[in-house]
Protein backbone atom coordinates (compact mmCIF):
# COMPACT_ATOMS: atom_id res chain seq x y z
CA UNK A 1 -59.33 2.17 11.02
CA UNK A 2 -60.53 0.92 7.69
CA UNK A 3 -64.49 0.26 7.41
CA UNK A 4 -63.78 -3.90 7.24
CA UNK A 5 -61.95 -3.47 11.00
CA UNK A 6 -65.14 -1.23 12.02
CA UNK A 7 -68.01 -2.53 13.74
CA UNK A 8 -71.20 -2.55 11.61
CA UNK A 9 -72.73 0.46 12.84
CA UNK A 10 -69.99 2.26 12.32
CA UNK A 11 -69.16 0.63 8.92
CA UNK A 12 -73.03 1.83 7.71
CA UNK A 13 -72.39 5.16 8.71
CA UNK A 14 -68.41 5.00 6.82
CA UNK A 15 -70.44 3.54 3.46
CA UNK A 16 -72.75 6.34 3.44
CA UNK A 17 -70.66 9.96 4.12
CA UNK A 18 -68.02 7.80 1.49
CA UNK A 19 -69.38 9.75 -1.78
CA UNK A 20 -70.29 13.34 0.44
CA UNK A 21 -73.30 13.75 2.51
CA UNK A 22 -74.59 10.75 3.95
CA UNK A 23 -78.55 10.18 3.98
CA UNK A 24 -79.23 10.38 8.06
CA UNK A 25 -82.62 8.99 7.90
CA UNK A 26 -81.39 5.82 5.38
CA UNK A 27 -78.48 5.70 8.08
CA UNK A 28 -80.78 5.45 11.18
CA UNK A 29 -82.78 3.00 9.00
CA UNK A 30 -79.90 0.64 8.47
CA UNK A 31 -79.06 1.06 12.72
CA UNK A 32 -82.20 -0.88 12.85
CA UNK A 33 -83.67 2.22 15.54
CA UNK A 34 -86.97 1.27 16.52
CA UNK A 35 -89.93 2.94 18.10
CA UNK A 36 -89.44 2.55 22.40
CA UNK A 37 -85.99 2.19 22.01
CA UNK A 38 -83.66 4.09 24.30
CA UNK A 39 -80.20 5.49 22.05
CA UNK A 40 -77.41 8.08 22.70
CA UNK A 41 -75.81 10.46 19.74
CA UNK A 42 -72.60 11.04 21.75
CA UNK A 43 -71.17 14.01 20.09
CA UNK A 44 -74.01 14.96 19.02
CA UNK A 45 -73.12 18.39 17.57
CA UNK A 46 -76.10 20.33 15.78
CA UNK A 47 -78.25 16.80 15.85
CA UNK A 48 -78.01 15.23 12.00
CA UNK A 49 -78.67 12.42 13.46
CA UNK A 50 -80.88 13.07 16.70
CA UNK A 51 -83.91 14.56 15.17
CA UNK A 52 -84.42 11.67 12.91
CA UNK A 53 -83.54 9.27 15.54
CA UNK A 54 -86.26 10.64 17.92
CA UNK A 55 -88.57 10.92 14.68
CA UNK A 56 -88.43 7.36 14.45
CA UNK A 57 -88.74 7.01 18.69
CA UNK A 58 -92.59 8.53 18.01
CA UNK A 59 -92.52 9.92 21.86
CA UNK A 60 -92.24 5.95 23.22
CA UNK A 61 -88.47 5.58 23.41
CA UNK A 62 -85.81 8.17 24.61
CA UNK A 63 -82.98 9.64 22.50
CA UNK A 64 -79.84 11.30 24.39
CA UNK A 65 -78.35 13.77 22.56
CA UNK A 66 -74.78 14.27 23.91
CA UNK A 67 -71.89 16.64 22.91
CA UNK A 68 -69.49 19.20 25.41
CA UNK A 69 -70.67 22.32 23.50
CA UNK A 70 -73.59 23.90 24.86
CA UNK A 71 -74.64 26.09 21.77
CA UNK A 72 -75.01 22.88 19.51
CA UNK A 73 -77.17 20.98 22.02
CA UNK A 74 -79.43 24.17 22.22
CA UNK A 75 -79.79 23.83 18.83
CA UNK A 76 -80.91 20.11 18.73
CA UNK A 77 -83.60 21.42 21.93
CA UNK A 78 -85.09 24.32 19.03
CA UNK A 79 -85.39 21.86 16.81
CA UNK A 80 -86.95 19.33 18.60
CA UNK A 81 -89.60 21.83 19.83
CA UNK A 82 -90.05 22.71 16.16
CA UNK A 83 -90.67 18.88 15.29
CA UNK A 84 -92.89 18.31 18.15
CA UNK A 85 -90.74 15.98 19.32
CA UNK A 86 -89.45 17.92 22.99
């Protein structure tokens, strides 16, 4: 799939990791996540983009961090707890 057959969101996030590590809180930015909103980070892994998605959530909205590896989604729970966020 090139990024001008991807869907927008997905086309942000191809833009971004193009020249190495994208920027996850200018990517979350460009999702247009708001404060109260309810989103899911299927495949979550270690949470790159679920801390800063929940960051942005301010404890009014609800972020779902998914992923079928335990280990990683115990690490997205210590650091949430660290942030204040859990």
């Amino acid at each position: 799939m090139t990024s001008k057959e991807a869907s927008p969101a997905l086309n942000i996030i191809m833009k971004a990791g193009s020249g190495g590590f994208a920027n996850q809180d200018g990517i979350v930015r460009q999702l247009g996540i708001k404060a109260g909103m309810t989103v899911a980070d299927l495949g979550c892994g270690a949470g790159y983009f679920t801390i800063p998605m929940a960051r942005i959530m301010q404890n009014t909205g609800k972020v779902y961090a998914v992923d079928v590896l335990s280990a990683p989604l115990e690490s997205v729970k210590s650091q949430a707890k660290l942030y204040g966020i859990l």
